[in-house]
N, C-alpha and C. Protein backbone atom coordinates (compact mmCIF):
# COMPACT_ATOMS: atom_id res chain seq x y z
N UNK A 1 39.05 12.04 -5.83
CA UNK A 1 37.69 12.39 -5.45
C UNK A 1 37.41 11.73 -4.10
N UNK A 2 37.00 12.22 -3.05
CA UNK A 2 36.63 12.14 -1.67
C UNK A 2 35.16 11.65 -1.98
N UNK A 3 35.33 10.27 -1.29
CA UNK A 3 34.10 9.47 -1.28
C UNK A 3 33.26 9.70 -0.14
N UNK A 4 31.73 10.06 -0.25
CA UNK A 4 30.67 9.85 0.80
C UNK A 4 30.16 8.70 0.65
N UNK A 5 30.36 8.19 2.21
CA UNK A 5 29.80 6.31 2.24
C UNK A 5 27.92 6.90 1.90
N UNK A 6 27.81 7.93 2.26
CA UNK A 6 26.00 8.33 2.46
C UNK A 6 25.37 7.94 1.14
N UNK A 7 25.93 8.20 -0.07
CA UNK A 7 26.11 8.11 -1.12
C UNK A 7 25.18 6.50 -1.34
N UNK A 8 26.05 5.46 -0.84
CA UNK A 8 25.62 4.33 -0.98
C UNK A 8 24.20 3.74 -0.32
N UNK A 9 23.91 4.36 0.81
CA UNK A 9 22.29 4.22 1.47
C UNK A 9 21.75 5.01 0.27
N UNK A 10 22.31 6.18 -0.18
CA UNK A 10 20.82 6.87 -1.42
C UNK A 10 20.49 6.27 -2.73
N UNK A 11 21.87 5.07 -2.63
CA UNK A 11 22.10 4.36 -4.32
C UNK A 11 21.12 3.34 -3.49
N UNK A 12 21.11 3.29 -2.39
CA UNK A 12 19.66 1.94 -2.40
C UNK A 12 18.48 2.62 -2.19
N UNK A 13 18.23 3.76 -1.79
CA UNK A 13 16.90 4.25 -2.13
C UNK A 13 16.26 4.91 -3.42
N UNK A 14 17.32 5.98 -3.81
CA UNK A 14 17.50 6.66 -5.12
C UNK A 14 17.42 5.77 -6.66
N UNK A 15 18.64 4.69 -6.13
CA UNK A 15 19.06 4.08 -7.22
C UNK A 15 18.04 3.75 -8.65
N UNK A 16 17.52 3.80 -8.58
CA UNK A 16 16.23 3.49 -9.76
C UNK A 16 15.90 4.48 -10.22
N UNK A 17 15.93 5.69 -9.79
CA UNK A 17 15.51 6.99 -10.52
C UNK A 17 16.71 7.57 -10.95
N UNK A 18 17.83 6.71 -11.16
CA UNK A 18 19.01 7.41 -12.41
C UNK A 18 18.94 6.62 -13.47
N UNK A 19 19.27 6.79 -14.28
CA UNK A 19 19.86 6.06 -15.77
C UNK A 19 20.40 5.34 -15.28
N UNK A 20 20.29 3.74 -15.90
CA UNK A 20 21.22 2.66 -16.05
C UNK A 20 22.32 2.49 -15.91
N UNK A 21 22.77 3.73 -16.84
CA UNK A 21 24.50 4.05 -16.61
C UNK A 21 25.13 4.91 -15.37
N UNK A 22 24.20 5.61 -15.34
CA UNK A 22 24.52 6.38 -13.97
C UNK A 22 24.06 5.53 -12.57
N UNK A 23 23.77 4.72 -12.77
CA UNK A 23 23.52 3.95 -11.45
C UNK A 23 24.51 2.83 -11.59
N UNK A 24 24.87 2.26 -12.56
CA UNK A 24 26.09 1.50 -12.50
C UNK A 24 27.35 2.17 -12.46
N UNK A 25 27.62 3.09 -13.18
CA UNK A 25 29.15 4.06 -11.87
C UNK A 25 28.78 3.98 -11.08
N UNK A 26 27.72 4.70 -10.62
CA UNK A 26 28.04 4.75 -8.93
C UNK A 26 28.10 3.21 -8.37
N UNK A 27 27.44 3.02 -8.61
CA UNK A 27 27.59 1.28 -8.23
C UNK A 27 28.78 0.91 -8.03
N UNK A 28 29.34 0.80 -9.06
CA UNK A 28 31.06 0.61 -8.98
C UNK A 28 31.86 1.19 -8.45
N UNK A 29 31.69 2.75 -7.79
CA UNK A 29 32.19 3.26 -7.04
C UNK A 29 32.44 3.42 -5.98
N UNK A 30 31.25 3.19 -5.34
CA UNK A 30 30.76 3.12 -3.97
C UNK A 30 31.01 1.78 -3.58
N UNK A 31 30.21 0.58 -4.52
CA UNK A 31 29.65 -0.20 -3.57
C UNK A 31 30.69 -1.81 -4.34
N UNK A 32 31.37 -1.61 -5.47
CA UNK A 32 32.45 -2.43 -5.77
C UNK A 32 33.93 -1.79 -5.26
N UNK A 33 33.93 -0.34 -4.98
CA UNK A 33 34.99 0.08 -4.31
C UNK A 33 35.85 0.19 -5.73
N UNK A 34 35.91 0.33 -6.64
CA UNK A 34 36.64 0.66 -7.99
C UNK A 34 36.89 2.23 -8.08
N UNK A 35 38.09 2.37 -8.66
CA UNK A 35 38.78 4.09 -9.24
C UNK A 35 38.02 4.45 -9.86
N UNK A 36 38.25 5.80 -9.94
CA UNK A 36 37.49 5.90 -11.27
C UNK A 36 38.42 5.36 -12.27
N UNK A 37 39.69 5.49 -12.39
CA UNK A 37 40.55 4.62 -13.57
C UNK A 37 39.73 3.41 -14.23
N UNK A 38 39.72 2.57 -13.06
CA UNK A 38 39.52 0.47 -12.91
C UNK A 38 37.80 1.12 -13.76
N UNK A 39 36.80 1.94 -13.40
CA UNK A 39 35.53 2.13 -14.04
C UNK A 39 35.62 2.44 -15.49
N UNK A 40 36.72 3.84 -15.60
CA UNK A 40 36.85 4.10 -17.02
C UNK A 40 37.66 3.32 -17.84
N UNK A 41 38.12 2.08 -17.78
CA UNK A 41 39.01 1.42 -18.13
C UNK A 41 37.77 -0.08 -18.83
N UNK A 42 37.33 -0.27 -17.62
CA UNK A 42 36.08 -1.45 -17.68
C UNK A 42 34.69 -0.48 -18.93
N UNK A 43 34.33 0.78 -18.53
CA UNK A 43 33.80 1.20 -19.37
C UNK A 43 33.85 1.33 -20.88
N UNK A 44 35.06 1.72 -20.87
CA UNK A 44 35.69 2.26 -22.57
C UNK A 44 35.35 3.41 -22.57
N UNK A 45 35.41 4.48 -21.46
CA UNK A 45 34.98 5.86 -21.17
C UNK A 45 36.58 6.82 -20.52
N UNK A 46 36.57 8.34 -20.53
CA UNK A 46 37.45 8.61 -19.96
C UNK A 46 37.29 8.81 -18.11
N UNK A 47 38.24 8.58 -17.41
CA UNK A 47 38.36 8.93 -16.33
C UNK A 47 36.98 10.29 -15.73
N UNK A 48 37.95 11.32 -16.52
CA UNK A 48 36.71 12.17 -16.63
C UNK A 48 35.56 12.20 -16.86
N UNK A 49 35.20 11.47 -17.56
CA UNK A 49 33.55 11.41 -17.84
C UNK A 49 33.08 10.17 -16.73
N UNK A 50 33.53 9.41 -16.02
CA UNK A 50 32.99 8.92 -15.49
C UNK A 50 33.00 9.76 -13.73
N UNK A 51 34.00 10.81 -13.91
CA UNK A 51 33.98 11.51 -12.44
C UNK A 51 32.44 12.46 -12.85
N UNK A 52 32.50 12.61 -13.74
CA UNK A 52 31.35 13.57 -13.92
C UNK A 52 29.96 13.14 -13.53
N UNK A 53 29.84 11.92 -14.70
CA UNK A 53 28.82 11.32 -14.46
C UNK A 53 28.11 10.63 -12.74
N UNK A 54 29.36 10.33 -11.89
CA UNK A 54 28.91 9.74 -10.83
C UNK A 54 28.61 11.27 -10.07
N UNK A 55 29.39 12.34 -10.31
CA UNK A 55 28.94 13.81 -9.68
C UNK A 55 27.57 14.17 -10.06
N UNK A 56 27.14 14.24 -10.70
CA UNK A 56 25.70 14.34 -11.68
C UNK A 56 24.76 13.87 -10.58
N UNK A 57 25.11 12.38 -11.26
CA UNK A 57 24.30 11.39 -10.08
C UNK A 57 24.15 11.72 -8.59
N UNK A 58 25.27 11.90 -7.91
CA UNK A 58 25.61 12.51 -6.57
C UNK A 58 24.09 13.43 -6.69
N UNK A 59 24.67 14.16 -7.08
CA UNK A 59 23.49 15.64 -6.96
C UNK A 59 22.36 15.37 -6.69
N UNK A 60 21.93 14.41 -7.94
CA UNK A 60 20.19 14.30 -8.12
C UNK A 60 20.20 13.12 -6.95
N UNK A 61 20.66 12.14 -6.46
CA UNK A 61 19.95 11.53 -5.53
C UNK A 61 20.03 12.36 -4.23
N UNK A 62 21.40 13.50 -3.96
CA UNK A 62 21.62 13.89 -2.71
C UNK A 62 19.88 15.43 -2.80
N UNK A 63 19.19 15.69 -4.46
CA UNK A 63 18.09 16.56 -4.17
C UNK A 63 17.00 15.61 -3.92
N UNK A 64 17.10 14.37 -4.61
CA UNK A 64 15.95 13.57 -4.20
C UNK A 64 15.54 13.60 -2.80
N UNK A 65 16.65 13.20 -2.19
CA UNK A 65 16.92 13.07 -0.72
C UNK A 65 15.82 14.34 -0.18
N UNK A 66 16.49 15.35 -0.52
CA UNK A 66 15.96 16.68 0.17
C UNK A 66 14.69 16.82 -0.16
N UNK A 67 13.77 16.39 -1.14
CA UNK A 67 12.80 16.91 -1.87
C UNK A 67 11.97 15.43 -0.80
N UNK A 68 12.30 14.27 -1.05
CA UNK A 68 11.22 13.39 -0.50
C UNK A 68 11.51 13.01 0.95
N UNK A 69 12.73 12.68 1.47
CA UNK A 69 13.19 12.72 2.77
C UNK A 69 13.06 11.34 2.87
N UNK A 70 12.93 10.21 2.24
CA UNK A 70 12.88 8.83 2.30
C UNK A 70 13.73 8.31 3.70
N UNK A 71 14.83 8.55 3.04
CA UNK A 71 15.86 8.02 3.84
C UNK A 71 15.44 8.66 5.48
N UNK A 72 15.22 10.11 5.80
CA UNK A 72 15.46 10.72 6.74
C UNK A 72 14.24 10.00 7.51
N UNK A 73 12.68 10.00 6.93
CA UNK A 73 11.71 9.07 7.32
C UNK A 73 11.90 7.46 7.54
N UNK A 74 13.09 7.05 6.52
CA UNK A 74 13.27 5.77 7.22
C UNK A 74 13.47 5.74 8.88
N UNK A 75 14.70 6.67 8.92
CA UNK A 75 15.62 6.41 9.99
C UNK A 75 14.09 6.66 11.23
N UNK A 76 13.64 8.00 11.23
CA UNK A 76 12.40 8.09 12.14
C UNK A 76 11.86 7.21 12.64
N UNK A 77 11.58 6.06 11.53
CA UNK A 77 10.70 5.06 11.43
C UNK A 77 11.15 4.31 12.74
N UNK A 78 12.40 3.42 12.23
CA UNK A 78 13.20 2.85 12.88
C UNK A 78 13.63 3.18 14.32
N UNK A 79 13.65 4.60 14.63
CA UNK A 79 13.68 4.69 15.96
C UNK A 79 12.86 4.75 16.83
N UNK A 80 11.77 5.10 16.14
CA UNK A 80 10.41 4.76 16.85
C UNK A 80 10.17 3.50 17.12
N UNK A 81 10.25 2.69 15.89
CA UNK A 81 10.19 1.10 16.37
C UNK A 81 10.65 0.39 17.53
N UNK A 82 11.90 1.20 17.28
CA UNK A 82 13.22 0.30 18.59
C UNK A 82 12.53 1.08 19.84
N UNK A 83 12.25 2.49 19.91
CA UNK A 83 11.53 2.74 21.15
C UNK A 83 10.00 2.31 21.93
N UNK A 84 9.57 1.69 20.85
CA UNK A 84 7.97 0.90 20.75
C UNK A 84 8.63 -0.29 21.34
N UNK A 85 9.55 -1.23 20.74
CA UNK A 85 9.85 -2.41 21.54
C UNK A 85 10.54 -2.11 22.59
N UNK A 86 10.79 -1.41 23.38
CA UNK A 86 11.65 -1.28 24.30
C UNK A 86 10.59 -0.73 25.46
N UNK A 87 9.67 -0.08 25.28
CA UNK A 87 8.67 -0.02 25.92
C UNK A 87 7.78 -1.57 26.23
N UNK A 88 7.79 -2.20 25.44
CA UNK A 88 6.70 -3.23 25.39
C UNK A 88 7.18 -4.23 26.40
N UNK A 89 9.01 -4.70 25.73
CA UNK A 89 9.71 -4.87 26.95
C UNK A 89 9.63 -4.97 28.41
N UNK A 90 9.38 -3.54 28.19
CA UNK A 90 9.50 -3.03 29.89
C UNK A 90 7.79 -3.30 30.36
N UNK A 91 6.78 -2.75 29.30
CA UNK A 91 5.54 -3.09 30.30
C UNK A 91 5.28 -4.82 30.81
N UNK A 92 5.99 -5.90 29.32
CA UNK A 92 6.03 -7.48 29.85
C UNK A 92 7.02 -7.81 30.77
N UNK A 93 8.22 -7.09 31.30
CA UNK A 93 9.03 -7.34 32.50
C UNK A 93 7.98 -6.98 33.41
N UNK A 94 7.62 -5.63 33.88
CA UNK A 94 6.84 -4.92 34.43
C UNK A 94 5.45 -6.47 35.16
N UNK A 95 4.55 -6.90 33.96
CA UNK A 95 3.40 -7.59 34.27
C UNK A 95 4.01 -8.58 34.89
N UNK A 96 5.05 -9.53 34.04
CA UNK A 96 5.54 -10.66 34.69
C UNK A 96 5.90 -10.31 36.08
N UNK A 97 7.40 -9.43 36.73
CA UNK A 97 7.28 -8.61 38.04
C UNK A 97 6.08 -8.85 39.23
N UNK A 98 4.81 -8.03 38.43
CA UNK A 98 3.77 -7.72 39.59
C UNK A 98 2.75 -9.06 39.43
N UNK A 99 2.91 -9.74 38.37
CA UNK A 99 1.74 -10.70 38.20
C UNK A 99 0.26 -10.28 37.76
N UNK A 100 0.33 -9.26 37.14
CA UNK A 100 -0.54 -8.55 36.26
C UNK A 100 -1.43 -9.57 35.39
N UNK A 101 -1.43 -9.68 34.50
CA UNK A 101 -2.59 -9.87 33.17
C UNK A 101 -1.95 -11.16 32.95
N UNK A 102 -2.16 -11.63 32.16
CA UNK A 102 -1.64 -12.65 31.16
C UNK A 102 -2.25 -12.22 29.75
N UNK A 103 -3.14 -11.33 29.60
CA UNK A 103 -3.69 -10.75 28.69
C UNK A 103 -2.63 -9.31 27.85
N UNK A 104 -2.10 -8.78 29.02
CA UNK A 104 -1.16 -7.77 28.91
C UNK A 104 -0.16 -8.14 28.68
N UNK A 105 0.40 -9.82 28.98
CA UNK A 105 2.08 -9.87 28.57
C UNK A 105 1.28 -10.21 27.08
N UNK A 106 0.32 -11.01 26.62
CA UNK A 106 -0.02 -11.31 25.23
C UNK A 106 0.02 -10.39 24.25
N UNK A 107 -0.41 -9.19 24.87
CA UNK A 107 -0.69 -7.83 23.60
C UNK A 107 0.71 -7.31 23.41
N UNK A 108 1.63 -7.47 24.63
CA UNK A 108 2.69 -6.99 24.41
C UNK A 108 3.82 -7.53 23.71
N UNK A 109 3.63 -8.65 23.96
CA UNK A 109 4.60 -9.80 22.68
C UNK A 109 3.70 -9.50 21.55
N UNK A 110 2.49 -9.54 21.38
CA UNK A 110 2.66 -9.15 19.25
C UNK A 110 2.37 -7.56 19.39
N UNK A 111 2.54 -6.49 20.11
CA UNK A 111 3.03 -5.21 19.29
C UNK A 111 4.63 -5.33 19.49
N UNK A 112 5.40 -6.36 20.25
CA UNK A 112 6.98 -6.25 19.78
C UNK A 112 6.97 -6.78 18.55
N UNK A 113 6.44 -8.22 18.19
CA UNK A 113 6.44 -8.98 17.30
C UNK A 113 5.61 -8.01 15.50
N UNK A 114 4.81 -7.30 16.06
CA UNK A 114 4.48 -6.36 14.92
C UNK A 114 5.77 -5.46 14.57
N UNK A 115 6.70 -4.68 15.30
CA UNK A 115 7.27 -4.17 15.30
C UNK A 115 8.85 -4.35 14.66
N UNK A 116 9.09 -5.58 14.86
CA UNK A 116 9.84 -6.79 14.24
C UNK A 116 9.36 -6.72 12.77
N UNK A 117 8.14 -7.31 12.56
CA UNK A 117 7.93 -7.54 11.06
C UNK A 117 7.81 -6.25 9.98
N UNK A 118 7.48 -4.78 11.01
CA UNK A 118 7.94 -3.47 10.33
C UNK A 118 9.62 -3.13 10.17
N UNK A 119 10.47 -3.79 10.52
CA UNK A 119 11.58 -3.12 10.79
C UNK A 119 12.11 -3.77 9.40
């Protein structure tokens, strides 16, 4: 079975909305790096039923995904952030530069520093 690493970012967003058991295969799959053998072996399950079960799982976090977009809104998030500090950056190079404000390098260190504590 051909592993998606993607799999493992949705077992940290997803992960709570599978069954116990279905979140511990995958767990073990992904993120202990175990066969399915070393799983169905540790389980007391067959091979097969544990390819199934982590396929199952696959599914419903890869529709979760599609249905709420968590993950896809994370990433948004995050690049906006990094482009918010990188601006702020540039307007406190910018003030320091011309000798502007001292008011303006202030606002601009805590919306980086806000931006920081969102990330």
């Amino acid at each position: 079975m051909q592993k998606n690493l993607h799999v493992s970012v949705l077992l940290d967003f997803y992960g709570e909305m599978l069954t116990q058991n279905q979140r511990a295969l995958v767990g073990h799959y992904y993120n202990d790096d175990l066969s399915l053998a070393e799983i169905a072996q540790h389980e007391g399950i067959t091979r097969q039923g544990v390819r199934d079960t982590i396929k199952r799982a696959e599914i419903q976090m890869f529709e979760m995904e599609e249905r709420l977009g968590f993950i896809k809104k994370h990433r948004e998030i995050d690049s906006a952030l990094e482009q918010i500090r990188a601006a702020m950056t540039e307007i406190a190079e910018f003030n320091l530069r011309y000798g502007c404000s001292r008011e303006i390098n202030e606002r601009a260190k805590m919306v980086y520093e806000l931006t920081e504590r969102l990330n």
